[in-house]
PDB file of N, CA and C in Angstrom:
ATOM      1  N   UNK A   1      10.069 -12.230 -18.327  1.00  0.00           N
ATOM      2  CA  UNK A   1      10.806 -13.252 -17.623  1.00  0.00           C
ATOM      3  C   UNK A   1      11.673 -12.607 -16.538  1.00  0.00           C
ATOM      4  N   UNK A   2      11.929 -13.664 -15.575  1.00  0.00           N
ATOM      5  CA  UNK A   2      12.641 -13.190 -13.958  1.00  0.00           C
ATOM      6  C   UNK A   2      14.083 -13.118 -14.968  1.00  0.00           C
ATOM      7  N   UNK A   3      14.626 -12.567 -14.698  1.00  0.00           N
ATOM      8  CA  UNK A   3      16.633 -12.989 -14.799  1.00  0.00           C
ATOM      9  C   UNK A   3      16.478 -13.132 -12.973  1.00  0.00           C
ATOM     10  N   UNK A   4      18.116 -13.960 -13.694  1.00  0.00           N
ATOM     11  CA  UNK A   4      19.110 -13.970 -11.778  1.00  0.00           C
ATOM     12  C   UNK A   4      18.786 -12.492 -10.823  1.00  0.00           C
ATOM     13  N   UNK A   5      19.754 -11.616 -12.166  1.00  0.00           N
ATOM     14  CA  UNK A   5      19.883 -10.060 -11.742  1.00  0.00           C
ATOM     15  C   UNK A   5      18.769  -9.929 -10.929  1.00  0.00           C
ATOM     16  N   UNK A   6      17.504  -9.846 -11.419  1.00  0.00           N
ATOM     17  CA  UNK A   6      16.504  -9.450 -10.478  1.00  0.00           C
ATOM     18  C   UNK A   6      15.954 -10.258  -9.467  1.00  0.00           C
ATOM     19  N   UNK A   7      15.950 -11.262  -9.259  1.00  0.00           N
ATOM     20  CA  UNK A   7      15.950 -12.131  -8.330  1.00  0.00           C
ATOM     21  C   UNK A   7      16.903 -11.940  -7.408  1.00  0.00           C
ATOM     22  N   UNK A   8      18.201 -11.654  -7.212  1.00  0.00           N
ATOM     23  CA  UNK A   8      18.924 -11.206  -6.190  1.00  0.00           C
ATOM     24  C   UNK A   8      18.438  -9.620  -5.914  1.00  0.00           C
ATOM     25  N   UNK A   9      18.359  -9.258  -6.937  1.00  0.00           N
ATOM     26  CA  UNK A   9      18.033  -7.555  -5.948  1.00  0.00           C
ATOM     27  C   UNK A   9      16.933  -7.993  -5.432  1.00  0.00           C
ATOM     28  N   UNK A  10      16.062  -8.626  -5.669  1.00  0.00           N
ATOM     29  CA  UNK A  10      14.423  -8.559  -4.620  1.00  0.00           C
ATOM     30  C   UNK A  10      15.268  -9.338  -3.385  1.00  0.00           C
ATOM     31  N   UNK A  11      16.196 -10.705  -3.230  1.00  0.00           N
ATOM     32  CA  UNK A  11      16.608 -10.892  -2.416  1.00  0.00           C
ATOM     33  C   UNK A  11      17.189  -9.950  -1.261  1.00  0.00           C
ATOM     34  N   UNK A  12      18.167  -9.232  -2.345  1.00  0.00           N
ATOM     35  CA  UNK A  12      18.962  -7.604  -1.521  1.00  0.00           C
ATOM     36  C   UNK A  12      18.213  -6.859  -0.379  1.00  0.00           C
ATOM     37  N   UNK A  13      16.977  -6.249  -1.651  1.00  0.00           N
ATOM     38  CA  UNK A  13      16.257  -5.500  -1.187  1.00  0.00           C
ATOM     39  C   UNK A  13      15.289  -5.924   0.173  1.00  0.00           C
ATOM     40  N   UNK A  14      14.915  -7.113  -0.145  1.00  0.00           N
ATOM     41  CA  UNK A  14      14.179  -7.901   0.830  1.00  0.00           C
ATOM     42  C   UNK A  14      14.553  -7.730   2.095  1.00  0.00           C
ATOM     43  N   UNK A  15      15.480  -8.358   2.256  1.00  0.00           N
ATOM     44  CA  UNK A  15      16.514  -8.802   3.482  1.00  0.00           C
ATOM     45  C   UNK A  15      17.207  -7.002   4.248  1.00  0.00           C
ATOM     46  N   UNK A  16      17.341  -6.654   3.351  1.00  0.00           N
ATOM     47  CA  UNK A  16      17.916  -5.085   3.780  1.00  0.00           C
ATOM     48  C   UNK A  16      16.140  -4.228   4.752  1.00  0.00           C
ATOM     49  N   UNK A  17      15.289  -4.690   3.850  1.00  0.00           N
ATOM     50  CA  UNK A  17      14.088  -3.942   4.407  1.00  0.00           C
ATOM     51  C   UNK A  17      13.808  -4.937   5.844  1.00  0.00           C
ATOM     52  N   UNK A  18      13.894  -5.942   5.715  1.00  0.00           N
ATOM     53  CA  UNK A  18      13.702  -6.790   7.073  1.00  0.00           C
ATOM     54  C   UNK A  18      14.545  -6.262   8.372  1.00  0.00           C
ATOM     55  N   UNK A  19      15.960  -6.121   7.903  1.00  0.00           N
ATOM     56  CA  UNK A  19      16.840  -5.695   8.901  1.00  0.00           C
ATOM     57  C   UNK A  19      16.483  -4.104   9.208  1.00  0.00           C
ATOM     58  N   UNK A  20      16.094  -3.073   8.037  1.00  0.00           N
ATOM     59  CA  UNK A  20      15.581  -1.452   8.170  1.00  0.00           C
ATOM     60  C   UNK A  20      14.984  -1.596   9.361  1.00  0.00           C
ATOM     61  N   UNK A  21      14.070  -2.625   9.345  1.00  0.00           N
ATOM     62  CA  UNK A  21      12.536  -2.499  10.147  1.00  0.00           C
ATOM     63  C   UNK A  21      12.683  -2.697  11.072  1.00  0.00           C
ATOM     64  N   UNK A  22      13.583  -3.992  11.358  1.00  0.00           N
ATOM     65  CA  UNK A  22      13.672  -4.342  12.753  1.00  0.00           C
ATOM     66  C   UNK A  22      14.608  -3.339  13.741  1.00  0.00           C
ATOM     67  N   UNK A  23      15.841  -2.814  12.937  1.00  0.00           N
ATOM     68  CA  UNK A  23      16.789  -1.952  13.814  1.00  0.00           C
ATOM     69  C   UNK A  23      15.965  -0.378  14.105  1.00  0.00           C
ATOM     70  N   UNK A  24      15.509  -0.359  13.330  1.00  0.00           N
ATOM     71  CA  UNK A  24      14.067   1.194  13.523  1.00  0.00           C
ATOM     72  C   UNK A  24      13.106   0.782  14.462  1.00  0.00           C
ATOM     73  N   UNK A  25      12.593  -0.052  14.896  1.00  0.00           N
ATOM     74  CA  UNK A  25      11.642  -0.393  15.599  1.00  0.00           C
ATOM     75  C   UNK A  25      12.410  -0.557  17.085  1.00  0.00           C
ATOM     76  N   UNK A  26      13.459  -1.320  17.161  1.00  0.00           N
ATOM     77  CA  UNK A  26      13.817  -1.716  18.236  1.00  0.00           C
ATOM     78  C   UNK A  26      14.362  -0.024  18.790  1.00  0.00           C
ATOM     79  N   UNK A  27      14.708   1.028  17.799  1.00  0.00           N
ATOM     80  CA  UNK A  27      15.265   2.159  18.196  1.00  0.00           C
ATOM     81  C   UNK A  27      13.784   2.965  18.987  1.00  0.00           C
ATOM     82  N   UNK A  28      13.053   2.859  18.218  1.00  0.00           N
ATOM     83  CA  UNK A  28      12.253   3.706  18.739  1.00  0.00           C
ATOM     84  C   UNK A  28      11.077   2.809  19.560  1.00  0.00           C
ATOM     85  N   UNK A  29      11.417   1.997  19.673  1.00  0.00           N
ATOM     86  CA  UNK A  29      10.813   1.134  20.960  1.00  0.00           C
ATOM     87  C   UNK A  29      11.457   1.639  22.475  1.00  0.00           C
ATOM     88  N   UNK A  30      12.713   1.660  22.245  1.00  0.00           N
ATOM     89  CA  UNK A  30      13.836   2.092  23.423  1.00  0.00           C
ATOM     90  C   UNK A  30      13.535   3.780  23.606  1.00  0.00           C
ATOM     91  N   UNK A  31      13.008   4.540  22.796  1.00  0.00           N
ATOM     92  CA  UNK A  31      13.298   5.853  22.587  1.00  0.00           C
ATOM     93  C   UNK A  31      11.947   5.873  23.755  1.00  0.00           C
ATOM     94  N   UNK A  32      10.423   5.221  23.141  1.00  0.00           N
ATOM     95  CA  UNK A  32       9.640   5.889  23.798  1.00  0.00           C
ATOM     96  C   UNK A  32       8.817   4.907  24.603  1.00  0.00           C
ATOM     97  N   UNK A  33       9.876   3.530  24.794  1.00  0.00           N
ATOM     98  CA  UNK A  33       9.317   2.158  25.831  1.00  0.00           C
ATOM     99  C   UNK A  33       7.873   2.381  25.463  1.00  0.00           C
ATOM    100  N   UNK A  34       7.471   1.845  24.383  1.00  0.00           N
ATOM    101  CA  UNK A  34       6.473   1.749  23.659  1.00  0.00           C
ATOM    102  C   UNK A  34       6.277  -0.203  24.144  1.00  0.00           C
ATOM    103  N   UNK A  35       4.875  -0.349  23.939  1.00  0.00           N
ATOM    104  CA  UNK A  35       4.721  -1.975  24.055  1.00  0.00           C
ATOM    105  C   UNK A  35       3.938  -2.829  22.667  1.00  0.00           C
ATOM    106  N   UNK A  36       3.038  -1.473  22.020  1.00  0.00           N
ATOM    107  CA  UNK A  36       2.008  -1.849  21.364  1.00  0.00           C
ATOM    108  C   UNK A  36       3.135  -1.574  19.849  1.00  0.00           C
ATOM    109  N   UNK A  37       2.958  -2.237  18.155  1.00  0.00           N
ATOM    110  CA  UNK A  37       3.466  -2.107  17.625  1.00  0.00           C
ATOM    111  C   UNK A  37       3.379  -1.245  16.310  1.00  0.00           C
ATOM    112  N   UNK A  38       4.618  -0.641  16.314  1.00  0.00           N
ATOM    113  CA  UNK A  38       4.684   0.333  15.220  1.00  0.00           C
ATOM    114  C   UNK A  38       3.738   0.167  13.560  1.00  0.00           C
ATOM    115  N   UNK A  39       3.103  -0.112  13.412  1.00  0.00           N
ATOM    116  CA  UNK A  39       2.943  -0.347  11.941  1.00  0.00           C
ATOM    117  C   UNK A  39       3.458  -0.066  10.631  1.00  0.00           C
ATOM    118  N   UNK A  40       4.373   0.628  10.575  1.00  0.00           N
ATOM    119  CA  UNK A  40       5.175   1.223   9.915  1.00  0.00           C
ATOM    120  C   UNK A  40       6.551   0.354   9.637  1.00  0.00           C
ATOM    121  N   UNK A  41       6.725   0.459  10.535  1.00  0.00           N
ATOM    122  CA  UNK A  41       7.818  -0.594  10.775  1.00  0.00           C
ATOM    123  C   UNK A  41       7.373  -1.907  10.490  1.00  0.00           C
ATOM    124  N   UNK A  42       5.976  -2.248  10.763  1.00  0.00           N
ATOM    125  CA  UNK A  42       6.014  -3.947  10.210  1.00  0.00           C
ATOM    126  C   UNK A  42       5.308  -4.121   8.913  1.00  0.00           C
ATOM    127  N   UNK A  43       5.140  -2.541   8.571  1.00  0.00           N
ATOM    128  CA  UNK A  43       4.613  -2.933   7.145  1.00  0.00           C
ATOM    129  C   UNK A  43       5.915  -2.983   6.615  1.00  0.00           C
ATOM    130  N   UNK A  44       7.032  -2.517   6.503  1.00  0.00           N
ATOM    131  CA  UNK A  44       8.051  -2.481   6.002  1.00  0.00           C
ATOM    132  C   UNK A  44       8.622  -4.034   6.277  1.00  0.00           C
ATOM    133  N   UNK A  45       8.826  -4.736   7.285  1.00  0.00           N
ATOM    134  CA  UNK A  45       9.084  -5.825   7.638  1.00  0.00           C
ATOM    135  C   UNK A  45       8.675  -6.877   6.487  1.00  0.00           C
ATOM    136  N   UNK A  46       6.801  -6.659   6.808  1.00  0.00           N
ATOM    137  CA  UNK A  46       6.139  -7.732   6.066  1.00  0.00           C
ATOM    138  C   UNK A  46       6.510  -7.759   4.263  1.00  0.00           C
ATOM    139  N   UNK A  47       6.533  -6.856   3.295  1.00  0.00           N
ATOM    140  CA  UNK A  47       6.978  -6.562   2.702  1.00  0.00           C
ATOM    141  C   UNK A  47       8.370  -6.972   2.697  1.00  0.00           C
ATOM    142  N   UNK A  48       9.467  -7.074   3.206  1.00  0.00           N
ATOM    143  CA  UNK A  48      10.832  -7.837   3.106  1.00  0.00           C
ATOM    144  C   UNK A  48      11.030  -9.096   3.332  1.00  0.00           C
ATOM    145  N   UNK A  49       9.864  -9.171   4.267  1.00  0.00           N
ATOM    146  CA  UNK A  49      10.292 -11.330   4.393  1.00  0.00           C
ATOM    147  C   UNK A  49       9.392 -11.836   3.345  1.00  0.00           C
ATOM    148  N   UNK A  50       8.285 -11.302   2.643  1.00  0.00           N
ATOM    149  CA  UNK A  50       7.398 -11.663   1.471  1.00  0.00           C
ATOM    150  C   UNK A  50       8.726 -11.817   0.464  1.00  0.00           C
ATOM    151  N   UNK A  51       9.229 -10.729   0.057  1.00  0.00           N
ATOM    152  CA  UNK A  51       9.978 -10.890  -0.582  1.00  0.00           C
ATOM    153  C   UNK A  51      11.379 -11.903  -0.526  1.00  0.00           C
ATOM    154  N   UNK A  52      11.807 -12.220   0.346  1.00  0.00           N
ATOM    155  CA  UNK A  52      12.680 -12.895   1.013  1.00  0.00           C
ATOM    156  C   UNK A  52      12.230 -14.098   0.799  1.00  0.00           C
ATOM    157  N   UNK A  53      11.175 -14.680   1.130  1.00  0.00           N
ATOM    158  CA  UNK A  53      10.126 -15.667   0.731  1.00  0.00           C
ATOM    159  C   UNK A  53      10.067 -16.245  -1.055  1.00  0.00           C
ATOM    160  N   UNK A  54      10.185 -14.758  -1.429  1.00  0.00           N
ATOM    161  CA  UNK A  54      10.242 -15.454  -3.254  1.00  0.00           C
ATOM    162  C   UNK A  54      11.180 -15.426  -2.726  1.00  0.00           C
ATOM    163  N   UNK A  55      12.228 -15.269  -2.834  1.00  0.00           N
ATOM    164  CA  UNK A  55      13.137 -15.329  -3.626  1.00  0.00           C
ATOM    165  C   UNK A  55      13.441 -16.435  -3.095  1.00  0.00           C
ATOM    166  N   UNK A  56      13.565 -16.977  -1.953  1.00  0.00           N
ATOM    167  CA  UNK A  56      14.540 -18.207  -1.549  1.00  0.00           C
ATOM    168  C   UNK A  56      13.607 -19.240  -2.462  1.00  0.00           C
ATOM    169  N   UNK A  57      12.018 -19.585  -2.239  1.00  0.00           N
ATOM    170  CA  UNK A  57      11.261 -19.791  -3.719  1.00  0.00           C
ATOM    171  C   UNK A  57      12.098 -20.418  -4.797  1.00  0.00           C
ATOM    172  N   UNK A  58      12.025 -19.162  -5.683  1.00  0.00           N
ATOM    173  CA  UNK A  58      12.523 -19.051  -7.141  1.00  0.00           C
ATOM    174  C   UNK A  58      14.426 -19.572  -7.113  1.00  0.00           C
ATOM    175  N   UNK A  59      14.959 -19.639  -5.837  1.00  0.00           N
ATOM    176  CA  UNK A  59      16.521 -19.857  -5.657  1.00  0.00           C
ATOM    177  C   UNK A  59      16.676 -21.145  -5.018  1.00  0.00           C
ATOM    178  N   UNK A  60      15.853 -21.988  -4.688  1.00  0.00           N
ATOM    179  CA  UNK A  60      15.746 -22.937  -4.523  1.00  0.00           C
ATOM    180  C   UNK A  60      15.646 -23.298  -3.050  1.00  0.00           C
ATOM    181  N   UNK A  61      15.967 -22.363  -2.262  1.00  0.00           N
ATOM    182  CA  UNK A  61      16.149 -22.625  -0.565  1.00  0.00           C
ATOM    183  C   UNK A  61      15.653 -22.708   0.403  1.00  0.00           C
ATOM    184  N   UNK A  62      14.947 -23.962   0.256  1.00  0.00           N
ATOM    185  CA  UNK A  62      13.416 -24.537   0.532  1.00  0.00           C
ATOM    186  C   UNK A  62      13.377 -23.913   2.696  1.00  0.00           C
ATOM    187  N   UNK A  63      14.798 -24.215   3.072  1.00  0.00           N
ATOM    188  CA  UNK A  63      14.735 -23.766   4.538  1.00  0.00           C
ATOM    189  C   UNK A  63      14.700 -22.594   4.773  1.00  0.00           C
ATOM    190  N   UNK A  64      15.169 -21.561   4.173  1.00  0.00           N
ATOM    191  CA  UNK A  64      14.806 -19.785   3.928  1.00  0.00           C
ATOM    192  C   UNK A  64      13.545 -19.784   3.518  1.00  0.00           C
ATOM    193  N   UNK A  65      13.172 -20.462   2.646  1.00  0.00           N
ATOM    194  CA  UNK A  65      11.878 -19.997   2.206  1.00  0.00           C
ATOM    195  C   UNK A  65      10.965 -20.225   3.614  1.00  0.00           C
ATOM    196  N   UNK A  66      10.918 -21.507   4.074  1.00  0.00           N
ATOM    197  CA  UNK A  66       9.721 -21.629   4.924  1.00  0.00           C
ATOM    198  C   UNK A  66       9.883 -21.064   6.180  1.00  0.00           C
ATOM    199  N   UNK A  67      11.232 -20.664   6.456  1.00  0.00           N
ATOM    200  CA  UNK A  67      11.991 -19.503   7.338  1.00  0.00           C
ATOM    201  C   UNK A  67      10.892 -18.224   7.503  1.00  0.00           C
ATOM    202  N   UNK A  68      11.094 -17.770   5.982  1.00  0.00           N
ATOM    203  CA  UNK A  68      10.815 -16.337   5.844  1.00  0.00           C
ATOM    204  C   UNK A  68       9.133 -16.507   5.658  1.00  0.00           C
ATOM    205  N   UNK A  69       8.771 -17.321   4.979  1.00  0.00           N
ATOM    206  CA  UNK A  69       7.115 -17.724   5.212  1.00  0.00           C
ATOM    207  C   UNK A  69       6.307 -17.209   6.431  1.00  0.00           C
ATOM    208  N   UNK A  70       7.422 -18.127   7.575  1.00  0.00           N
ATOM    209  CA  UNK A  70       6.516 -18.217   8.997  1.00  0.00           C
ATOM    210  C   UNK A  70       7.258 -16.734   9.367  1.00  0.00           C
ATOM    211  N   UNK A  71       7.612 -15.892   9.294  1.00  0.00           N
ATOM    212  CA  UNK A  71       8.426 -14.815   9.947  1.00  0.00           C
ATOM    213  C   UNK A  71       7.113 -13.924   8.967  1.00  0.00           C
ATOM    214  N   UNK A  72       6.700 -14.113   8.173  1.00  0.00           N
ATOM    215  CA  UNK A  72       5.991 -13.305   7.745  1.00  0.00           C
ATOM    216  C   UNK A  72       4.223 -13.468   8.075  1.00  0.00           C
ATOM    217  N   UNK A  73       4.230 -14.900   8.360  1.00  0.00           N
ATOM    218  CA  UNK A  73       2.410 -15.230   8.958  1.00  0.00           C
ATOM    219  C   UNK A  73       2.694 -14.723  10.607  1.00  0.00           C
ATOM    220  N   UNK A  74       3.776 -14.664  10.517  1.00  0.00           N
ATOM    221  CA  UNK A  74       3.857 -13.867  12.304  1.00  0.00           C
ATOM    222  C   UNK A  74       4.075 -12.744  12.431  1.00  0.00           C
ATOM    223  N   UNK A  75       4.380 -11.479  11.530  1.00  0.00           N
ATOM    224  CA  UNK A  75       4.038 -10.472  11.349  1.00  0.00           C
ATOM    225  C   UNK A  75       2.619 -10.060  10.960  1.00  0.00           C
ATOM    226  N   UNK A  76       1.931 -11.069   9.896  1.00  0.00           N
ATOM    227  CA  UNK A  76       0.769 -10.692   9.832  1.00  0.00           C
ATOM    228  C   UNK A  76       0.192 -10.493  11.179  1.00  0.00           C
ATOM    229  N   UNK A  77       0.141 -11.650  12.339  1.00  0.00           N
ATOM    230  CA  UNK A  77      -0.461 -11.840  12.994  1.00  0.00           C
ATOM    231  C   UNK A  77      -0.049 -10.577  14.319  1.00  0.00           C
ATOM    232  N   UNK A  78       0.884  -9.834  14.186  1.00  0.00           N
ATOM    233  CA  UNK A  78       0.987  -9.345  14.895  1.00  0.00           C
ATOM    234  C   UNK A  78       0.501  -7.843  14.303  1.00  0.00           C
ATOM    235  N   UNK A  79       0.612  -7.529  13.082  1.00  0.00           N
ATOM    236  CA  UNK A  79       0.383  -6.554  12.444  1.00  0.00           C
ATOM    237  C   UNK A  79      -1.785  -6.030  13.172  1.00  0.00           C
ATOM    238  N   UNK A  80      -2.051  -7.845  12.952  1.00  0.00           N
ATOM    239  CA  UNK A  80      -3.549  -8.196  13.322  1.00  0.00           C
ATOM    240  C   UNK A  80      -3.776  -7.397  14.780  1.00  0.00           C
ATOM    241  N   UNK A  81      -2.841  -8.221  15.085  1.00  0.00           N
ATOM    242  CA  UNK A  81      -3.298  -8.056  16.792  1.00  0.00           C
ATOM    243  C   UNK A  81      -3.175  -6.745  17.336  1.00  0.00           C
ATOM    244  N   UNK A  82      -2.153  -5.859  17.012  1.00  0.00           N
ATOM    245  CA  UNK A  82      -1.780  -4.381  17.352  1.00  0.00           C
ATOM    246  C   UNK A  82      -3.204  -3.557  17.025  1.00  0.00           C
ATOM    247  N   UNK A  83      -3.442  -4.403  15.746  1.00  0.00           N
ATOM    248  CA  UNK A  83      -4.915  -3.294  15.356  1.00  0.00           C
ATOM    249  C   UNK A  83      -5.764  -3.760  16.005  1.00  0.00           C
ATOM    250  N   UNK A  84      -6.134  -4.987  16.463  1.00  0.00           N
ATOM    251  CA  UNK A  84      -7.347  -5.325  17.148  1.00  0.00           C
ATOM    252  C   UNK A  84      -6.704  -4.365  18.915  1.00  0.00           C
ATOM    253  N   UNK A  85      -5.692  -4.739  19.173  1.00  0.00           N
ATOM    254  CA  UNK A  85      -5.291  -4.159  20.648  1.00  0.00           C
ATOM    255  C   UNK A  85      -5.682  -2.811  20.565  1.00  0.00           C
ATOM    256  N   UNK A  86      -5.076  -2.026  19.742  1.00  0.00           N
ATOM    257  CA  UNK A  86      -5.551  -0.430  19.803  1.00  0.00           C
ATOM    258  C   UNK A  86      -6.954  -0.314  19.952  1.00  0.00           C
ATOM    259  N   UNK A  87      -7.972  -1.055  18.734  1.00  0.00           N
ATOM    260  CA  UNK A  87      -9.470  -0.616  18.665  1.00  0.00           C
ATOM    261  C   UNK A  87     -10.073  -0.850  20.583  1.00  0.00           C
ATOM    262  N   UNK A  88      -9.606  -1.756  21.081  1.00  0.00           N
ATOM    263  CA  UNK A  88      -9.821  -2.249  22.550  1.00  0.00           C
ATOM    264  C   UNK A  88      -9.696  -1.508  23.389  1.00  0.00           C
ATOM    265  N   UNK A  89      -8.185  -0.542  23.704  1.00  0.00           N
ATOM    266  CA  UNK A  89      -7.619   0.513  24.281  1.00  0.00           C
ATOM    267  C   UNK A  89      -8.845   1.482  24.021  1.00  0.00           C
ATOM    268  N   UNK A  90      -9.185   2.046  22.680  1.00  0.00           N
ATOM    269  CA  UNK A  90     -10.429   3.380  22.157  1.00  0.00           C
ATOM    270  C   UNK A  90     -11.426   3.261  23.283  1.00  0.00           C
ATOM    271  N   UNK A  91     -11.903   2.069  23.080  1.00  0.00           N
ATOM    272  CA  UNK A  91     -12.927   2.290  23.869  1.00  0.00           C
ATOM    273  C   UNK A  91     -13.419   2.547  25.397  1.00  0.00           C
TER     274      UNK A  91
END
């Protein structure tokens, strides 16, 4: 069974990895005026708003939840597109 306890740390943790990702990305976006996207950084992302996602879920907070939902089908989609953009660039 979930307790509270752990349901707020996945919240914690969630939300802390969302903000990791984004302030790392935007750093080293500026560092090397990069356009195409880090993956690293949005795997870390995607992974925090998933989580962010339960938890608002399981906490009842139906506008966070569908918040963090679409913040996360738009990382997928960008996660998508970076890889389809690179394979394009190869050739």
């Amino acid at each position: 069974m979930i307790t509270p306890d752990i349901i707020e740390i996945i919240g914690v943790v969630g939300g802390v990895l969302v903000l990791a990702a984004w302030a790392l990305e935007t750093v080293e976006t500026v560092e090397k005026h990069k356009k195409l996207l880090d993956l690293k950084f949005s795997l870390i992302s995607l992974v925090g708003t998933a989580m962010l996602s339960f938890y608002a879920e399981i906490e009842g907070f139906v506008v966070f939840f569908w918040l963090n939902l679409t913040i996360t089908l738009v990382i997928i989609f960008e996660i998508w597109y970076s890889i389809h953009v690179k394979k394009i660039h190869k050739r």
